[in-house]
Protein backbone atom coordinates (compact mmCIF):
# COMPACT_ATOMS: atom_id res chain seq x y z
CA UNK A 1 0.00 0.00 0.00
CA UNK A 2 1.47 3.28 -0.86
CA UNK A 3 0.03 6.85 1.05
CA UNK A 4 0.50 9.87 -1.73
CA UNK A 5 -0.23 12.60 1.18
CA UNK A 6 1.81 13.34 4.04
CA UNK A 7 2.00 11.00 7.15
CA UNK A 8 0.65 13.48 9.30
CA UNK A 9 -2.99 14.44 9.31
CA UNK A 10 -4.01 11.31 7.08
CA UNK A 11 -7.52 11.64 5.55
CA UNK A 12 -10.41 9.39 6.46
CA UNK A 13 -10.29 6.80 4.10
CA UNK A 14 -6.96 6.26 4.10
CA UNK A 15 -6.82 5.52 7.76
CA UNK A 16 -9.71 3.12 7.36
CA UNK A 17 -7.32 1.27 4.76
CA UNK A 18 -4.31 1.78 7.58
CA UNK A 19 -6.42 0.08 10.28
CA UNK A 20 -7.49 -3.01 7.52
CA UNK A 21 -3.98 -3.46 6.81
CA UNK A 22 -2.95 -3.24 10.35
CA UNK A 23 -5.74 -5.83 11.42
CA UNK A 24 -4.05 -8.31 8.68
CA UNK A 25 -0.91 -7.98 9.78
CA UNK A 26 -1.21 -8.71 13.63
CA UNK A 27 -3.73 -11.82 12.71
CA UNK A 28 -1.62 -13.40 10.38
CA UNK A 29 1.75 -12.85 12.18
CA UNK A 30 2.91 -16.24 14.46
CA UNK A 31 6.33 -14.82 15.23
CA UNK A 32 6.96 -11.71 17.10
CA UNK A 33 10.18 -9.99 18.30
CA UNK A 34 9.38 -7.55 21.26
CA UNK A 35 11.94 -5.61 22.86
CA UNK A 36 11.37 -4.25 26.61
CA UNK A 37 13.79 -1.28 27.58
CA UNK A 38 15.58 -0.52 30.88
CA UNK A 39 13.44 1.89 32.34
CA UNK A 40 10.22 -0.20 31.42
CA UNK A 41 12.34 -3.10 33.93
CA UNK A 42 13.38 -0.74 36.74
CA UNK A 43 12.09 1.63 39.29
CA UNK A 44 13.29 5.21 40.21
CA UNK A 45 16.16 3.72 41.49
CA UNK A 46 17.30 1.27 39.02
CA UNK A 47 16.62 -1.36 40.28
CA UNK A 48 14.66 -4.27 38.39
CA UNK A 49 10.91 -3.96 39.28
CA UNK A 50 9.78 -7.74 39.83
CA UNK A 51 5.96 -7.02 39.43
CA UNK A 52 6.04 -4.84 36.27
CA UNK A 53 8.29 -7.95 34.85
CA UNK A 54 5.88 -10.53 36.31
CA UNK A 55 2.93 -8.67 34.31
CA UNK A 56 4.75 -8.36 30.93
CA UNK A 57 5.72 -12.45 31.59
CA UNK A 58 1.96 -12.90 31.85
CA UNK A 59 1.39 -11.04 28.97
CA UNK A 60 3.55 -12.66 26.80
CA UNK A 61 2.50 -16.07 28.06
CA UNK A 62 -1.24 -15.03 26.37
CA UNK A 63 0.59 -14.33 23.36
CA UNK A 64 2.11 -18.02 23.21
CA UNK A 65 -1.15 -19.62 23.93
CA UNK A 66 -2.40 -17.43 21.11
CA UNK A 67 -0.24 -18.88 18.84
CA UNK A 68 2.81 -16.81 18.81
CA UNK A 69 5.71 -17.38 19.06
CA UNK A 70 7.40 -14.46 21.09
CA UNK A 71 11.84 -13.42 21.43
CA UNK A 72 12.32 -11.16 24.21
CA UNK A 73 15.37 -8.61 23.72
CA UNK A 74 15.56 -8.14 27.08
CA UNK A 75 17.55 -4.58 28.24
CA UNK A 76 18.08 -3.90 31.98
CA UNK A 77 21.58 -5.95 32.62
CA UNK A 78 23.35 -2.22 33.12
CA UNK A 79 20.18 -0.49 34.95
CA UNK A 80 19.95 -3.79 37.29
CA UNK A 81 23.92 -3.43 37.83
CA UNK A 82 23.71 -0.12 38.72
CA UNK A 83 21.05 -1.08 41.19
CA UNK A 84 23.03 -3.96 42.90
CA UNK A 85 26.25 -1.93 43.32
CA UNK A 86 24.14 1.09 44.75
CA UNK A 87 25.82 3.27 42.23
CA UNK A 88 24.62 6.60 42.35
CA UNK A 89 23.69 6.61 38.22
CA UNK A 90 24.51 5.08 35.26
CA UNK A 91 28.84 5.01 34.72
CA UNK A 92 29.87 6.85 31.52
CA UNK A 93 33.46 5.18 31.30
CA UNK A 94 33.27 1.85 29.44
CA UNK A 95 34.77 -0.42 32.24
CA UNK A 96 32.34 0.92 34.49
CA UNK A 97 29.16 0.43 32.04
CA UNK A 98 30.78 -3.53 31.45
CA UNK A 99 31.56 -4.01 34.99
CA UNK A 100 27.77 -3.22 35.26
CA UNK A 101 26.31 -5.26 32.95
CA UNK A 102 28.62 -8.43 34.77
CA UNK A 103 26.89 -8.05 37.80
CA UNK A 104 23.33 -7.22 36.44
CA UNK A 105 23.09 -9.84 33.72
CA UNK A 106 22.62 -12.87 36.20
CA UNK A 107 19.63 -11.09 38.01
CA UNK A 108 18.64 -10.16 35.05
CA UNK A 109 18.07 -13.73 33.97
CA UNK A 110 17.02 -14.64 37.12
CA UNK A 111 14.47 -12.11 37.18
CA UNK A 112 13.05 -13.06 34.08
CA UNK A 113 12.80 -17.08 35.06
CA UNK A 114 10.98 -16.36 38.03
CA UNK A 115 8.68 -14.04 36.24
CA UNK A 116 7.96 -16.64 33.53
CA UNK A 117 7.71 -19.78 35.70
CA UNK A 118 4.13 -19.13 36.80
CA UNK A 119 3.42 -19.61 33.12
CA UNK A 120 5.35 -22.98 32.80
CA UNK A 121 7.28 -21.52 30.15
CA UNK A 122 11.00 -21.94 30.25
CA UNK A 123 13.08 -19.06 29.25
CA UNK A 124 16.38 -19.28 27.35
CA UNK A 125 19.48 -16.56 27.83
CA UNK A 126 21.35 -15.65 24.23
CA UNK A 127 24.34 -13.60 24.52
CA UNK A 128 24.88 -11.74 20.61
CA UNK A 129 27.58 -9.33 19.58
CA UNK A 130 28.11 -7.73 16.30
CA UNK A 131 30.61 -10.50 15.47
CA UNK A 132 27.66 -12.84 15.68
CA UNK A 133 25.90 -10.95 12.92
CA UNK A 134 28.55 -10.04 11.04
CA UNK A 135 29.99 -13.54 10.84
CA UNK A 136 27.69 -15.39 7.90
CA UNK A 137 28.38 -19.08 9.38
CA UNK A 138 27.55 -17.63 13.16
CA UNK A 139 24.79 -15.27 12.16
CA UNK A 140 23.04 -18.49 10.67
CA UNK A 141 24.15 -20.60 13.75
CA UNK A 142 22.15 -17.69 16.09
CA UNK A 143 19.29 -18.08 13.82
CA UNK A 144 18.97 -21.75 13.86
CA UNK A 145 19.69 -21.52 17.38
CA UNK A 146 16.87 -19.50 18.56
CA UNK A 147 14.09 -21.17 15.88
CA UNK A 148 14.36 -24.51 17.74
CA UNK A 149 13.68 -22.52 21.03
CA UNK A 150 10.44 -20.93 19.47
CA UNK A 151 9.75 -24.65 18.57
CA UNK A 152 10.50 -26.51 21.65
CA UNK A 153 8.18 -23.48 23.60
CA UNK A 154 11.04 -21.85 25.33
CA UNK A 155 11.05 -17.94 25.39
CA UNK A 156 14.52 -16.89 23.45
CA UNK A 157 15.71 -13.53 25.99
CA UNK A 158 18.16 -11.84 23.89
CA UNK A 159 20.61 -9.22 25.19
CA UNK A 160 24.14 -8.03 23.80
CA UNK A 161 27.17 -9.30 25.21
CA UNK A 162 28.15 -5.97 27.48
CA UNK A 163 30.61 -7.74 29.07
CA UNK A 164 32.85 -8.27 26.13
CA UNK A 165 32.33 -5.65 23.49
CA UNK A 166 32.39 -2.24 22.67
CA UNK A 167 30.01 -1.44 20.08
CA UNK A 168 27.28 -3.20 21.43
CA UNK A 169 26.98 -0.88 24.53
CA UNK A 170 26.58 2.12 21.91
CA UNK A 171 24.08 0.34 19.88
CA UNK A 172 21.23 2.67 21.33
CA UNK A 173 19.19 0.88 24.07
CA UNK A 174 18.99 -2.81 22.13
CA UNK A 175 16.90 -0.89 19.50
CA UNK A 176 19.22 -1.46 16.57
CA UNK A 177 19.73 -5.38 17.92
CA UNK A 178 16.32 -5.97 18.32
CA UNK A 179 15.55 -4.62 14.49
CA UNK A 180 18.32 -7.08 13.83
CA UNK A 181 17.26 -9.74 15.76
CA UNK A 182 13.68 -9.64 13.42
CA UNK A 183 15.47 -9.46 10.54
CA UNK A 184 17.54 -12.73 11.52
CA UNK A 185 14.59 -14.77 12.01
CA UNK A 186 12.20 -12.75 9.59
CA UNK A 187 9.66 -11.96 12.35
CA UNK A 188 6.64 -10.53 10.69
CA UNK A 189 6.51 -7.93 13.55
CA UNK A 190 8.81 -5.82 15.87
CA UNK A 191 7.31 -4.39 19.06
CA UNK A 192 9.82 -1.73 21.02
CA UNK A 193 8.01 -0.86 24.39
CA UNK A 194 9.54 2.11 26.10
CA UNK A 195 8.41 4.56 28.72
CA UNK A 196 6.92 6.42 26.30
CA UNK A 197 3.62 6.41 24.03
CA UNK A 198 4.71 6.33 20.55
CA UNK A 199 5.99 9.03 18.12
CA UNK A 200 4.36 12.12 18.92
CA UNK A 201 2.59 14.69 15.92
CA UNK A 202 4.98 17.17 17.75
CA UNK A 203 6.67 18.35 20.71
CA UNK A 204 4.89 17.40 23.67
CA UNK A 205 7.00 19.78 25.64
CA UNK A 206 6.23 22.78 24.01
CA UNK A 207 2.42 21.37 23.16
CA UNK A 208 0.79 19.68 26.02
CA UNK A 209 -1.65 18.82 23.59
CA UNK A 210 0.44 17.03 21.33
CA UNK A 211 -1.38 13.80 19.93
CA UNK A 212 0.68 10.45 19.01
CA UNK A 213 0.35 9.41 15.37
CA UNK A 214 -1.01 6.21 15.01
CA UNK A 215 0.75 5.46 11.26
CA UNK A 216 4.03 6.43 9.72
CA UNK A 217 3.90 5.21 6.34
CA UNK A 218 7.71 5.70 5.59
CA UNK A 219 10.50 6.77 8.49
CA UNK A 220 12.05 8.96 6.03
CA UNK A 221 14.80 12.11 7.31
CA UNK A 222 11.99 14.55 8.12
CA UNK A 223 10.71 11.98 10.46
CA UNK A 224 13.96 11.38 11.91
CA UNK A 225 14.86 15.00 12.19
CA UNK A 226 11.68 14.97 14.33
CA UNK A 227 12.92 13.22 17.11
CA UNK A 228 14.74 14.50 20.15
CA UNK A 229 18.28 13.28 20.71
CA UNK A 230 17.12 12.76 24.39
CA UNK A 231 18.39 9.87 26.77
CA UNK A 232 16.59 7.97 29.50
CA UNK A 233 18.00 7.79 32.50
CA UNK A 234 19.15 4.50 32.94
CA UNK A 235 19.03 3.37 29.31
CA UNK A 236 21.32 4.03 26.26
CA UNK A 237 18.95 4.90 23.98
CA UNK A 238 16.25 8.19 22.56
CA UNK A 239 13.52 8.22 19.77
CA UNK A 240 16.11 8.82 17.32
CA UNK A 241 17.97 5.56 18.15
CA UNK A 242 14.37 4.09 17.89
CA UNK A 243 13.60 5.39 15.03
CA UNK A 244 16.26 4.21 13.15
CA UNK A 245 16.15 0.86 14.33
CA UNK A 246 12.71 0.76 12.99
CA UNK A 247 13.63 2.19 9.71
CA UNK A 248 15.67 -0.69 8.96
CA UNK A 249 13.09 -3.23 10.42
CA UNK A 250 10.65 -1.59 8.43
CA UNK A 251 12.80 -1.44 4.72
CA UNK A 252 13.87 -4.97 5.98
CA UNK A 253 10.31 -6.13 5.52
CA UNK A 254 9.17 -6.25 9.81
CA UNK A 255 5.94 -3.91 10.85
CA UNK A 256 7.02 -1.80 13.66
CA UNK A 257 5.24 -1.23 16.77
CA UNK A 258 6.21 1.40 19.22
CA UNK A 259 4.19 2.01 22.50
CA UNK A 260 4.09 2.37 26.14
CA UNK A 261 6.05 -0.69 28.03
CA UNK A 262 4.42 0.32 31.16
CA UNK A 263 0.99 0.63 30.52
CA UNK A 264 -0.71 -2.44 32.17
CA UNK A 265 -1.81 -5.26 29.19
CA UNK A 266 -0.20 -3.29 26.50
CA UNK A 267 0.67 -6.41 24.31
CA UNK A 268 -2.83 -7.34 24.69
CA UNK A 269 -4.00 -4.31 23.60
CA UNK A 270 -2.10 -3.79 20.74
CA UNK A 271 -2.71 -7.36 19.49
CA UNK A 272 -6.14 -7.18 19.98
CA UNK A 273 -6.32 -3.96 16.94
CA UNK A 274 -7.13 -0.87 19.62
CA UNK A 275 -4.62 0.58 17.80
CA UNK A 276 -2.20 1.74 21.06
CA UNK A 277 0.96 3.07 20.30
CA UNK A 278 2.25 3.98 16.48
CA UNK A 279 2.53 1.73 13.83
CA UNK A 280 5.22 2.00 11.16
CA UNK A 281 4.05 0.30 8.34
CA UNK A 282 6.73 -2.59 6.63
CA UNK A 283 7.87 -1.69 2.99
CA UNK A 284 6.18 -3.77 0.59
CA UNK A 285 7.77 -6.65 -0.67
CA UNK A 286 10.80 -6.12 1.88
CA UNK A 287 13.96 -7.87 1.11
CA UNK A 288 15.18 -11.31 1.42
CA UNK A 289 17.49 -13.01 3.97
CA UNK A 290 20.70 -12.76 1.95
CA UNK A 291 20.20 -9.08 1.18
CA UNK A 292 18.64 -8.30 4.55
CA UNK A 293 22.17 -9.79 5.69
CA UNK A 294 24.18 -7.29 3.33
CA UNK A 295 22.81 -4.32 3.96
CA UNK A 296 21.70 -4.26 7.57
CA UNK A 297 23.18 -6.71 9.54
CA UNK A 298 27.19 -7.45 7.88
CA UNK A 299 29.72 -4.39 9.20
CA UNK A 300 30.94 -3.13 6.09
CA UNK A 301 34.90 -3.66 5.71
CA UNK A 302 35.46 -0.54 3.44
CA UNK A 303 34.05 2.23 1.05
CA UNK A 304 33.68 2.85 -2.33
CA UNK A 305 33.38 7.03 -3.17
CA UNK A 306 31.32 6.97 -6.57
CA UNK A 307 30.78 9.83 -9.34
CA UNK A 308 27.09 11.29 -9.89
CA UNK A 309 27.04 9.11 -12.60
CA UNK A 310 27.46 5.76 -10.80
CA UNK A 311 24.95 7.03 -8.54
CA UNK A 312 22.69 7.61 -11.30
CA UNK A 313 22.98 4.08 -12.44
CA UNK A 314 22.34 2.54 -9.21
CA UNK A 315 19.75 4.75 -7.94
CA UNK A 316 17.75 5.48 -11.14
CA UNK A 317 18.75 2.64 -13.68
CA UNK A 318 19.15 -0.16 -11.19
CA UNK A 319 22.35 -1.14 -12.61
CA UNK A 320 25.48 -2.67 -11.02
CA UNK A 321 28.57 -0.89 -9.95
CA UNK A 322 31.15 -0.43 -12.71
CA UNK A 323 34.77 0.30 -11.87
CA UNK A 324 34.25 3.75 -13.80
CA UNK A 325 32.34 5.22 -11.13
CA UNK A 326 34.61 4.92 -8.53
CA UNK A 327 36.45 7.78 -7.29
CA UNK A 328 37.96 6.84 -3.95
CA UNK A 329 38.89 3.27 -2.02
CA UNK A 330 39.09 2.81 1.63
CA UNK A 331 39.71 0.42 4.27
CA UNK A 332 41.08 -3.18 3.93
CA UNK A 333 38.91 -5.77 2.67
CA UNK A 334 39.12 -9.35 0.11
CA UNK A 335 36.90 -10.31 -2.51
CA UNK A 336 33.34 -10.92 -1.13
CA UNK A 337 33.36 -8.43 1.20
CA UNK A 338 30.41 -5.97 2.31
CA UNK A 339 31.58 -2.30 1.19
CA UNK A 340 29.83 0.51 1.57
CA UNK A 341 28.52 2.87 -1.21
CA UNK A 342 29.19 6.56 -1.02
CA UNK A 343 27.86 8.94 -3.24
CA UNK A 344 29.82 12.11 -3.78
CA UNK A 345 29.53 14.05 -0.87
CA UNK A 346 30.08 10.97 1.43
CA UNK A 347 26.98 10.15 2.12
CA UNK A 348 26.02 6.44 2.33
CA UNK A 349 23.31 5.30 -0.36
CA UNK A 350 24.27 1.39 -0.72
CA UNK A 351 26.00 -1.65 0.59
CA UNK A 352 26.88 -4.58 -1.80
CA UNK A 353 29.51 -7.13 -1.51
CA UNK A 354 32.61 -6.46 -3.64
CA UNK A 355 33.73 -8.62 -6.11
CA UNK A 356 37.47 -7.60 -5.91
CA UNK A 357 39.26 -6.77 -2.50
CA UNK A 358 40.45 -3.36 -1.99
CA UNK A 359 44.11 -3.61 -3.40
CA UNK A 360 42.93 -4.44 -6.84
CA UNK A 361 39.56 -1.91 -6.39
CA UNK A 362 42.01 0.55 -5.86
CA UNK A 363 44.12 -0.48 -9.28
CA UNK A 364 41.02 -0.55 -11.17
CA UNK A 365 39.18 2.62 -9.81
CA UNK A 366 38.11 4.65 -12.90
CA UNK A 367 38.76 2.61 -15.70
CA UNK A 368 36.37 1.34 -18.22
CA UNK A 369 35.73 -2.31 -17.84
CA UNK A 370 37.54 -3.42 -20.94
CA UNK A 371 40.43 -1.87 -19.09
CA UNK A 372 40.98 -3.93 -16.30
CA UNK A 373 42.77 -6.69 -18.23
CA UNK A 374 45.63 -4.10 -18.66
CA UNK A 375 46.02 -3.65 -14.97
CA UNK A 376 45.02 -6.20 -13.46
CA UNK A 377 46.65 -9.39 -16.42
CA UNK A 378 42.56 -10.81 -16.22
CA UNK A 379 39.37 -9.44 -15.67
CA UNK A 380 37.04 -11.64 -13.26
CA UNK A 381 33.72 -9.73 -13.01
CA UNK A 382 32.45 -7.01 -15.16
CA UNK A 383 31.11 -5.17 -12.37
CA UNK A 384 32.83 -4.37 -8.93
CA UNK A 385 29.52 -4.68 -7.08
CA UNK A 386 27.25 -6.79 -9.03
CA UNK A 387 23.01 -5.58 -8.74
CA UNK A 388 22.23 -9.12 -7.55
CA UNK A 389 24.10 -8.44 -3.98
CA UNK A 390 23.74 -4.50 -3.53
CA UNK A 391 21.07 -3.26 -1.00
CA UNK A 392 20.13 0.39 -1.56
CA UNK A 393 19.78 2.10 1.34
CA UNK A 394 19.03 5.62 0.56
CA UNK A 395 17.44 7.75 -2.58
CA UNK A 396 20.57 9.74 -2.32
């Protein structure tokens, strides 16, 4: 379904459309990927809150014996740190924030099994970094891995190895893992339950009055320049960080759903249509696994500067990536490697998987194909990045 008027202040009809499509899409989806933030786990003083935990068990417990099949990324291993060492907030040095998330992951866990024991339903700790995504063999080992947990009935909780690595504490919140975590498995729908009520029409500091929209059609850069850059106080994370993440569900193929974590039978109410929170609505068609792997999940090993006319042909022709239209190489990287596209003023448009590592890339850069022979004594593949494995990720 496509929306030819702005996202805010849709008409009527088009609404009733949004709410048939949205009906559709919670009945027919089985597998669900709903991420809980910190401050949705903990109280005023960081500490994990047992009984708000204990409802959103419950609630995901209907879900299963609805027919779901639910993955918990699970935040709250930093928050519930801070708690245990009475800390007097969240550190800002990275030893500190790991140190944190060593002590809180095991009550974290613990926290969780008690809260999903009344239900019977036995819960299942996974541990991901980027390597684990990045890695083809181990991102397929992850995804095998938590499929026969939805099978056997167990209740995948999902959290990023803090301990261990760097990037993953900057992440944003588990936002950006979660997104990744529904692309993995292809979950149908993404559910990101914060302290707050969805994505607001505007401001609701400056307009007390301030509605939340119940569809974005497209998270495009006026929506993102929307939100606030913002941090809770015990999470990582904003609206922008959430909004992102659900901009690459969203292109990946997932539905979005962002609404208020604390708000007693939330799931229930969003899965029962009363259309809580906002909705951003999947792009049509979406992409498949291999792709959804190139261009959202892989780190890219190096980038590829291209000419307005390269740009042109990827953007507008659909076409592959020529050596011609390449004005810059950087990083390190071998043949089959993700790359990312640039366009001229260094803004990212693509990712695709080279078909020459960067040495010879940067041999070839600006020739005509009939060229490379010369330099290079044979030439493998026409096109440096071939259209079969490029993912565009921008209109430039």
């Amino acid at each position: 379904m496509t929306f030819p008027i702005p996202w805010v202040g849709l008409k009527a009809e088009w609404a009733r459309q949004e709410h048939r499509v949205r009906q559709e899409i919670l009945e027919k989806a089985t597998t669900l990927v709903i991420k809980v933030g910190t401050n949705v786990l903990s109280d005023a003083k960081g500490r994990l809150d047992p009984i708000r935990m204990a409802e959103l068990a419950r609630q995901i417990a209907e879900l299963q014996l609805a027919g779901k099949q639910v993955v918990l990324v699970s935040s709250g291993a930093i928050g519930a740190g801070v708690g245990r060492l009475l800390l007097p907030g969240r550190p800002t040095d990275l030893p500190g924030l790991q140190a944190c998330a060593a002590v809180g992951q095991c009550f974290l866990m613990r926290a969780w099994e008690d809260a999903f024991s009344p239900h019977k339903l036995p819960t299942a700790q996974i541990l991901l970094t980027a390597g684990d995504f990045d890695n083809r063999p181990r991102y397929l080992n992850a995804r095998n891995t938590i499929l026969t947990l939805l099978e056997w009935g167990a209740v995948p909780i999902i959290n990023e190895n803090d301990t261990v690595s760097v990037a993953e504490i900057r992440f944003g919140d588990n936002d950006t893992l979660a997104a990744m975590v529904a692309s993995l498995i292809r979950a149908p729908i993404l559910v990101l339950l914060s302290v707050i009520d969805g994505l607001m029409e505007c401001d609701p500091h400056t307009d007390p009055n301030a509605k939340v929209l119940k569809l974005v059609p497209e998270i495009d850069d006026a929506v993102l320049e929307r939100a606030g850059v913002s941090k809770s106080s015990l999470g990582s994370g904003g609206m922008k960080s959430k909004l992102k993440a659900a901009r690459m569900a969203t292109i990946a193929g997932t539905s979005v759903f962002m609404a208020k974590g604390t708000e007693p039978g939330i799931l229930q109410e969003i899965f029962s249509d009363q259309e809580k929170g906002t909705h951003f609505l999947a792009k049509e068609g979406g992409l498949p696994s291999w792709k959804r792997w190139i261009g959202y999940t892989a780190q890219p090993r190096g980038t590829l500067r291209l000419d307005a006319g390269a740009v042109r042909a990827l953007l507008v022709n659909g076409k592959s990536l020529l050596a011609i239209g390449i004005t810059e190489v950087k990083g390190t990287f071998h043949k089959g490697a993700v790359v990312s596209l640039l366009g001229p003023e260094g803004n990212e448009i693509a990712r695709g998987l080279s078909n020459y590592s960067a040495i010879d890339t940067l041999r070839i850069k600006g020739l005509r194909t009939e060229e490379i022979t010369a330099k290079l004594g044979a030439c493998a593949y026409g096109e440096v990045v071939h259209r079969d494995n490029l993912v565009v990720l921008s209109e430039g």
